[in-house]
Protein backbone atom coordinates (compact mmCIF):
# COMPACT_ATOMS: atom_id res chain seq x y z
CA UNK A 1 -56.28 0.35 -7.36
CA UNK A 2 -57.63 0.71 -3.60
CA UNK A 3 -60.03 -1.03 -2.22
CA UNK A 4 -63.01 0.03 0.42
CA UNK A 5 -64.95 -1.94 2.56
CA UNK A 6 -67.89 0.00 2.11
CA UNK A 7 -67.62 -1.22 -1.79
CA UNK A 8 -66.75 -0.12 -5.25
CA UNK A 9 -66.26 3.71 -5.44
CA UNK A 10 -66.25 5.83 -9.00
CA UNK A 11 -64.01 8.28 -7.93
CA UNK A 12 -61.61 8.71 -5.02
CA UNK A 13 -58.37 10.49 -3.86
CA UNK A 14 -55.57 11.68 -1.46
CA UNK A 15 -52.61 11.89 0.07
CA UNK A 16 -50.19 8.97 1.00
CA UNK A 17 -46.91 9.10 2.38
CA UNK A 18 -47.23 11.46 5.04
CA UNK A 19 -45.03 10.88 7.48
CA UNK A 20 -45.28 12.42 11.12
CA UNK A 21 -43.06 11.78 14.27
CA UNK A 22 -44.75 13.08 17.50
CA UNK A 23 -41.98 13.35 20.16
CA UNK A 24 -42.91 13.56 23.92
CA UNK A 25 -39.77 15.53 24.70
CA UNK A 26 -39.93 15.37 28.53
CA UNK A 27 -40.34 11.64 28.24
CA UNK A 28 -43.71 11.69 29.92
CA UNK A 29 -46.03 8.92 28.77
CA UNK A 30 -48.60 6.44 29.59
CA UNK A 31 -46.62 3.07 31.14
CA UNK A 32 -46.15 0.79 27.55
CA UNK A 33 -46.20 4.18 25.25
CA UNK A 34 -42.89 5.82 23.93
CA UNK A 35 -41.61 8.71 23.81
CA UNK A 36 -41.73 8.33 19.67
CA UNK A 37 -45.00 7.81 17.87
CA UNK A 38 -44.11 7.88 13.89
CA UNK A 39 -46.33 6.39 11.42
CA UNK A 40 -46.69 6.85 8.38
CA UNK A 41 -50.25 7.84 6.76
CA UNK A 42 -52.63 7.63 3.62
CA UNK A 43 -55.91 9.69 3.75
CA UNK A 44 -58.40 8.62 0.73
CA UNK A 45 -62.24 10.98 0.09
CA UNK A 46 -64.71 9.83 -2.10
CA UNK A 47 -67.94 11.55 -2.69
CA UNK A 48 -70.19 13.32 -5.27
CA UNK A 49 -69.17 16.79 -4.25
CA UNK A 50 -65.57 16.03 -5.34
CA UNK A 51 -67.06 14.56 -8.97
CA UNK A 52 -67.15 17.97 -11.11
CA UNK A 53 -62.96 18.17 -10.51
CA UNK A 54 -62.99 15.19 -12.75
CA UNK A 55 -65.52 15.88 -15.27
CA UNK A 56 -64.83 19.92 -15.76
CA UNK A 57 -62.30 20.63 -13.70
CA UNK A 58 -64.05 22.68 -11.27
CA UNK A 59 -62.24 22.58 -7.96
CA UNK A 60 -64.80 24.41 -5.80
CA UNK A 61 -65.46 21.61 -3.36
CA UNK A 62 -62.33 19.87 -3.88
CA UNK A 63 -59.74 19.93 -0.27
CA UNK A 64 -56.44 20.00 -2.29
CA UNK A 65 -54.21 16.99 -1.03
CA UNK A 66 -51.73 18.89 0.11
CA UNK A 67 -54.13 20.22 2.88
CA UNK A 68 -54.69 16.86 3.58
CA UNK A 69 -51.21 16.61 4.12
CA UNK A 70 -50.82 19.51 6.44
CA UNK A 71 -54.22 18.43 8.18
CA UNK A 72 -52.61 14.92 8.76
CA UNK A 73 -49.53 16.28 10.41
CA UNK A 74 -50.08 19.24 12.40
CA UNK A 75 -53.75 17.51 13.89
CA UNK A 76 -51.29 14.65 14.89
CA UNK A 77 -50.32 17.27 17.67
CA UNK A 78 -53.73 16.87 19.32
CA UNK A 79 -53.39 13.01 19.33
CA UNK A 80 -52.54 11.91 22.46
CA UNK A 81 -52.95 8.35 22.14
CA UNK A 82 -49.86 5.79 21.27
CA UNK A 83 -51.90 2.80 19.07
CA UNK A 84 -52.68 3.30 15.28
CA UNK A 85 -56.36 2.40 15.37
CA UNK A 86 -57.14 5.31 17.51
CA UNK A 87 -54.55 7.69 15.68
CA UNK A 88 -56.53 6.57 12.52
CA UNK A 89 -60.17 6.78 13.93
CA UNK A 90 -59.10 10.73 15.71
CA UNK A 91 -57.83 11.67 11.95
CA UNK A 92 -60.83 10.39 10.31
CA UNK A 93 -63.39 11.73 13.04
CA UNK A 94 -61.74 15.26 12.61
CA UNK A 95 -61.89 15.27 8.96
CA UNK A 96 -65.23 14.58 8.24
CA UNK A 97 -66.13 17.22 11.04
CA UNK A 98 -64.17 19.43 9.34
CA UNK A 99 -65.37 18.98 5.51
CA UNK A 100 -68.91 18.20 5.31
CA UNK A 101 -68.93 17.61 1.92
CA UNK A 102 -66.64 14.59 2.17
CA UNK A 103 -69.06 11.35 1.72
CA UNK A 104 -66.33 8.84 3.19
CA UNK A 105 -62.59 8.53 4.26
CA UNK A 106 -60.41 5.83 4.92
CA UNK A 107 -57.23 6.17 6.96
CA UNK A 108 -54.58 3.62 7.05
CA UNK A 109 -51.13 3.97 8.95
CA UNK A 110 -47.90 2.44 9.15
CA UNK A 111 -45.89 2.33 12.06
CA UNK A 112 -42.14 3.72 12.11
CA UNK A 113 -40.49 1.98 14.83
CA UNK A 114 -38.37 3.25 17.50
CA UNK A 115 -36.97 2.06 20.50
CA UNK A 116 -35.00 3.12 23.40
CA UNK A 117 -31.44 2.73 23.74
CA UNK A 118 -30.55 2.07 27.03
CA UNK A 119 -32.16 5.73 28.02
CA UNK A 120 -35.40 7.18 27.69
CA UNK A 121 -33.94 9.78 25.40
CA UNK A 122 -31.90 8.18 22.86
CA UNK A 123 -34.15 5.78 20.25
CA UNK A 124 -32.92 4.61 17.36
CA UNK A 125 -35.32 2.18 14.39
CA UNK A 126 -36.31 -0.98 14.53
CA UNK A 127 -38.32 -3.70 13.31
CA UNK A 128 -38.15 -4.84 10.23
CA UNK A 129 -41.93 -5.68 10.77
CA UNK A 130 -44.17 -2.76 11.29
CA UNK A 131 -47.25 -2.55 12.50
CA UNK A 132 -50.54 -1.17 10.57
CA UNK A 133 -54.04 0.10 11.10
CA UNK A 134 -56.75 0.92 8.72
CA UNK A 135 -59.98 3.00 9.16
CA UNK A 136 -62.83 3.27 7.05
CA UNK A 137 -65.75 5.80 7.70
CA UNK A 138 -68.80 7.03 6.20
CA UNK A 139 -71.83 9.36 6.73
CA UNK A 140 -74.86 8.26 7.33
CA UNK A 141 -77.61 10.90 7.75
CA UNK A 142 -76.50 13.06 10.43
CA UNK A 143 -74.25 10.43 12.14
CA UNK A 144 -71.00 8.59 11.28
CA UNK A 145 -70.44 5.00 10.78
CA UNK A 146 -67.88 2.05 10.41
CA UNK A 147 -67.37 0.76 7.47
CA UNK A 148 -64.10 -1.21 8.28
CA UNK A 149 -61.42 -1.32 11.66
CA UNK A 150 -58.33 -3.35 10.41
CA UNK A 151 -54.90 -3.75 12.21
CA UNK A 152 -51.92 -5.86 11.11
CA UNK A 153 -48.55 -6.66 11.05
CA UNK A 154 -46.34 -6.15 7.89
CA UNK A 155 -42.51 -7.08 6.92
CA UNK A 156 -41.51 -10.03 9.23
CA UNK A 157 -38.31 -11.66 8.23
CA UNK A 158 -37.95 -14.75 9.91
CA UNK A 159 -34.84 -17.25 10.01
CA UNK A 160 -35.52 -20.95 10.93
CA UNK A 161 -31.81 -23.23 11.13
CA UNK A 162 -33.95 -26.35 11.09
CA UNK A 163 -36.95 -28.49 11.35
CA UNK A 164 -38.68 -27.12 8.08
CA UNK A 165 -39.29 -30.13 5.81
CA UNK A 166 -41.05 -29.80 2.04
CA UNK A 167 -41.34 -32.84 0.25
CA UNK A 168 -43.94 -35.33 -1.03
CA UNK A 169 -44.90 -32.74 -3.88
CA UNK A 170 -46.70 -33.56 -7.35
CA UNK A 171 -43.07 -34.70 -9.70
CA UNK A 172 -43.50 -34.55 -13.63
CA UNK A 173 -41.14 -33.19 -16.13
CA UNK A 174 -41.55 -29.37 -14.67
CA UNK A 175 -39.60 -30.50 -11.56
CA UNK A 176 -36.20 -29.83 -10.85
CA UNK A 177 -36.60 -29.01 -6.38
CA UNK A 178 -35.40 -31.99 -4.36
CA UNK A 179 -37.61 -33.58 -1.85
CA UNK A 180 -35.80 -31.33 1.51
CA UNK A 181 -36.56 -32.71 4.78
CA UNK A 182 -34.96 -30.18 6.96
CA UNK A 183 -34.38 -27.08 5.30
CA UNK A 184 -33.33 -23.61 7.13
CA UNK A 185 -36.43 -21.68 6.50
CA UNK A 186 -36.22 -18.15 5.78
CA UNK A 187 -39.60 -16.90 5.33
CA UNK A 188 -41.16 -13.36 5.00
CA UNK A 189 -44.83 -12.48 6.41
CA UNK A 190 -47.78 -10.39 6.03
CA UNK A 191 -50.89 -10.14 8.67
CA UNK A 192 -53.86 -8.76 9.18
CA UNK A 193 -57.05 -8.98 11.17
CA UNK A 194 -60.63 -7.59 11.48
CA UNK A 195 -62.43 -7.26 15.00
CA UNK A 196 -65.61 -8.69 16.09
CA UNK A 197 -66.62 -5.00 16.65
CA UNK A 198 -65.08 -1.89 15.42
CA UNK A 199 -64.87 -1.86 19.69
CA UNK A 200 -62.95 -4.38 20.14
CA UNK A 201 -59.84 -2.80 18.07
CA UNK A 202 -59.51 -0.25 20.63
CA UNK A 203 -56.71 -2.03 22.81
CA UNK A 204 -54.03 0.25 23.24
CA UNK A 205 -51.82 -1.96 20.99
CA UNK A 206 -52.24 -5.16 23.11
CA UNK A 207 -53.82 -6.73 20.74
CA UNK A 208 -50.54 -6.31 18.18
CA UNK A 209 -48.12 -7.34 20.62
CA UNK A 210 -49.58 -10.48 21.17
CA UNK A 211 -49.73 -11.16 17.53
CA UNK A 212 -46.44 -10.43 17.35
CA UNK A 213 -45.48 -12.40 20.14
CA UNK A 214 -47.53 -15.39 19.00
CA UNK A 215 -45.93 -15.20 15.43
CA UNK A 216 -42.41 -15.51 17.16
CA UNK A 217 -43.47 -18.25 19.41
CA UNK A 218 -45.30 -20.28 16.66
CA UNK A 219 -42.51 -19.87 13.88
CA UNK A 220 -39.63 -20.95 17.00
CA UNK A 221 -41.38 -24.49 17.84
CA UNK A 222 -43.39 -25.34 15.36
CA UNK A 223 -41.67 -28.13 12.81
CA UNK A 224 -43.36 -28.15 9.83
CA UNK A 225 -43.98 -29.99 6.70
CA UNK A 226 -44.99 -26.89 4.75
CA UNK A 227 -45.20 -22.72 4.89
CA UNK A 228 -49.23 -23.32 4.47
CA UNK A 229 -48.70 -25.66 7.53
CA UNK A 230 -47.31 -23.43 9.50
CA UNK A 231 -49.08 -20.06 8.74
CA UNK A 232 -51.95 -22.44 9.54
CA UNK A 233 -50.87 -22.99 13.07
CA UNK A 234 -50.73 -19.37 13.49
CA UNK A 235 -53.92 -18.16 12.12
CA UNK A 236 -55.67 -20.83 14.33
CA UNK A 237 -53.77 -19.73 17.49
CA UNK A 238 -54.71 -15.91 16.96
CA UNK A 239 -58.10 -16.79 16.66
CA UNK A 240 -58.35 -19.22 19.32
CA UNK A 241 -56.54 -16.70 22.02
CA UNK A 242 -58.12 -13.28 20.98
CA UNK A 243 -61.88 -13.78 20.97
CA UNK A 244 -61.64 -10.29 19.65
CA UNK A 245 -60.56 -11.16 15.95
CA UNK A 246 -63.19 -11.99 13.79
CA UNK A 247 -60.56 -12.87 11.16
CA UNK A 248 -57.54 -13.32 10.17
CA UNK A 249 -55.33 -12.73 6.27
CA UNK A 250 -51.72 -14.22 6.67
CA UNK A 251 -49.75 -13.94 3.35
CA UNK A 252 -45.98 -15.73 3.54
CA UNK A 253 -43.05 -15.40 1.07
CA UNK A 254 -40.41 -18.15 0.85
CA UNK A 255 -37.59 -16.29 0.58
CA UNK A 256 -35.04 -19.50 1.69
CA UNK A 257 -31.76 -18.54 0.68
CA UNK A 258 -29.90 -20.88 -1.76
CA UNK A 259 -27.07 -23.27 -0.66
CA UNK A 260 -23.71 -22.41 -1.62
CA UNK A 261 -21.83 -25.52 0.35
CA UNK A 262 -22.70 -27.23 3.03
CA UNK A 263 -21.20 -29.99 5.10
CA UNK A 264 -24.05 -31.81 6.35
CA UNK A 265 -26.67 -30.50 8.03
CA UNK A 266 -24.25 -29.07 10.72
CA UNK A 267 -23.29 -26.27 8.95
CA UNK A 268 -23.47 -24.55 5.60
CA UNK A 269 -23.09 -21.32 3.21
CA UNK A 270 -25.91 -19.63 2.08
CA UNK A 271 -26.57 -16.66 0.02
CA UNK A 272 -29.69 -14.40 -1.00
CA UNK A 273 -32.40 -16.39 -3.44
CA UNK A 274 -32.92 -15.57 -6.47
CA UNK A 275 -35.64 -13.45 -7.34
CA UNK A 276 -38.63 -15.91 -8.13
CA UNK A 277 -40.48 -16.58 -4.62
CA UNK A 278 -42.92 -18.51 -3.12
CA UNK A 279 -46.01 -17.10 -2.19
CA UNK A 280 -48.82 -18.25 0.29
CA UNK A 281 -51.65 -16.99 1.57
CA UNK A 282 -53.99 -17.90 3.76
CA UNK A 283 -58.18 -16.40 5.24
CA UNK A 284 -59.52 -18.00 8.08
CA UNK A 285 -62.95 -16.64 9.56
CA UNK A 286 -64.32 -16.99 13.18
């Protein structure tokens, strides 16, 4: 089930999946924006007016989802922006200006990651980490309102050879994991962040790169004595160096691979875990 900022909702629907690639053929953008903007989009309406199509099927105020689809992707033409908090904001703007009777909408995107190879016309994907925005927006009287600005940064896949201990841990008959003291960590991570004010999320991205970059830096040099420990270190960083983020949602899989042979801790064989993982998360507020 989704969930809304603004708070519990009877009804709701839309489209999700949509994906859109904008292409600036000529090359021609802002300094820091490709050429490539692809995301990929989920557009959710509540309101009374869409109610009946529930309880008697009557469709007469209903915007059928694949409009929403169409209005998603050919609007994305008139975006001229390159961060997904504005792409999400223009969207949701432009929808409720275009069907009054639509009570609220959140917007989320995913980024679809390209970068240049050697060229400014050849790209090809990247990541595995995306990033993410969400929107949510409602009417009040004659005037729109926030009801939630969210960005993030989904699907890191991080490999650590060493310094990564876990040990100390409650023993009783349940355990069978060794006390590890330095362990190559390989470790999968979730993030996301709310702003001070739905203001401050308007950055042109900046703010997402230096997550990103902070993530990278944190999980290099950090030694730790537990995942908690070190998605710790990170939440406490973002929030000390962006005065922007009023908050901060970290969730971490362990996905360390299992040991096949090793000979020491100089070198070893490893292969994918099994499918049981560790999971951690972690809410830290200004």
């Amino acid at each position: 089930m989704e969930q809304f900022a603004s708070g519990w909702k009877r009804n709701y629907y839309g489209k999700g999946d949509v994906i859109v690639y904008r292409l600036q053929r000529d090359g021609r953008v802002p300094a820091g924006q490709s050429p490539v903007f692809g995301a990929s989009v989920k557009m959710l309406l509540y309101g009374d007016s869409f109610w009946p199509t529930y309880t008697t099927g009557d469709n007469t105020g209903l915007v059928a989802t694949d409009s929403m689809k169409n209005f998603i992707q050919r609007e994305t033409l008139n975006f001229s922006g390159g961060d997904l908090e504005s792409y999400c904001r223009f969207l949701a703007e432009k929808f409720l200006g275009t069907y009054p009777q639509t009570e609220g909408i959140q917007v989320s995107a995913t980024e679809i990651p390209y970068t240049g190879v050697e060229s400014s016309v050849a790209f090809a994907p990247t990541g595995p980490e995306q990033a993410t925005a969400r929107i949510e927006m409602g009417r009040k009287g004659d005037q729109t309102e926030y009801a939630e600005l969210c960005s993030g940064i989904r699907g890191f896949k991080l490999l650590r050879l060493g310094g990564s201990s876990f040990q100390g841990f409650v023993r009783d008959p349940y355990t069978t994991l060794p006390d590890i003291a330095n362990r190559p960590l390989h470790m999968w991570l979730d993030l996301e962040w709310v702003y001070t004010t739905p203001a401050a999320g308007y950055t042109d991205g900046q703010v997402t790169a230096r997550v990103r970059g902070m993530v990278r830096e944190v999980f290099r040099t950090f030694e730790s004595g537990s995942i908690q420990q070190l998605i710790y270190q990170l939440g406490n960083r973002m929030l000390a160096e962006l005065p922007c983020l009023a908050a901060g949602d970290l969730e971490a899989n362990n996905r360390t691979w299992d040991t096949v042979a090793e000979a020491g801790e100089e070198r070893g064989v490893f292969t994918d875990p099994r499918p049981p993982y560790g999971c951690l998360g972690l809410r830290l507020r200004r």
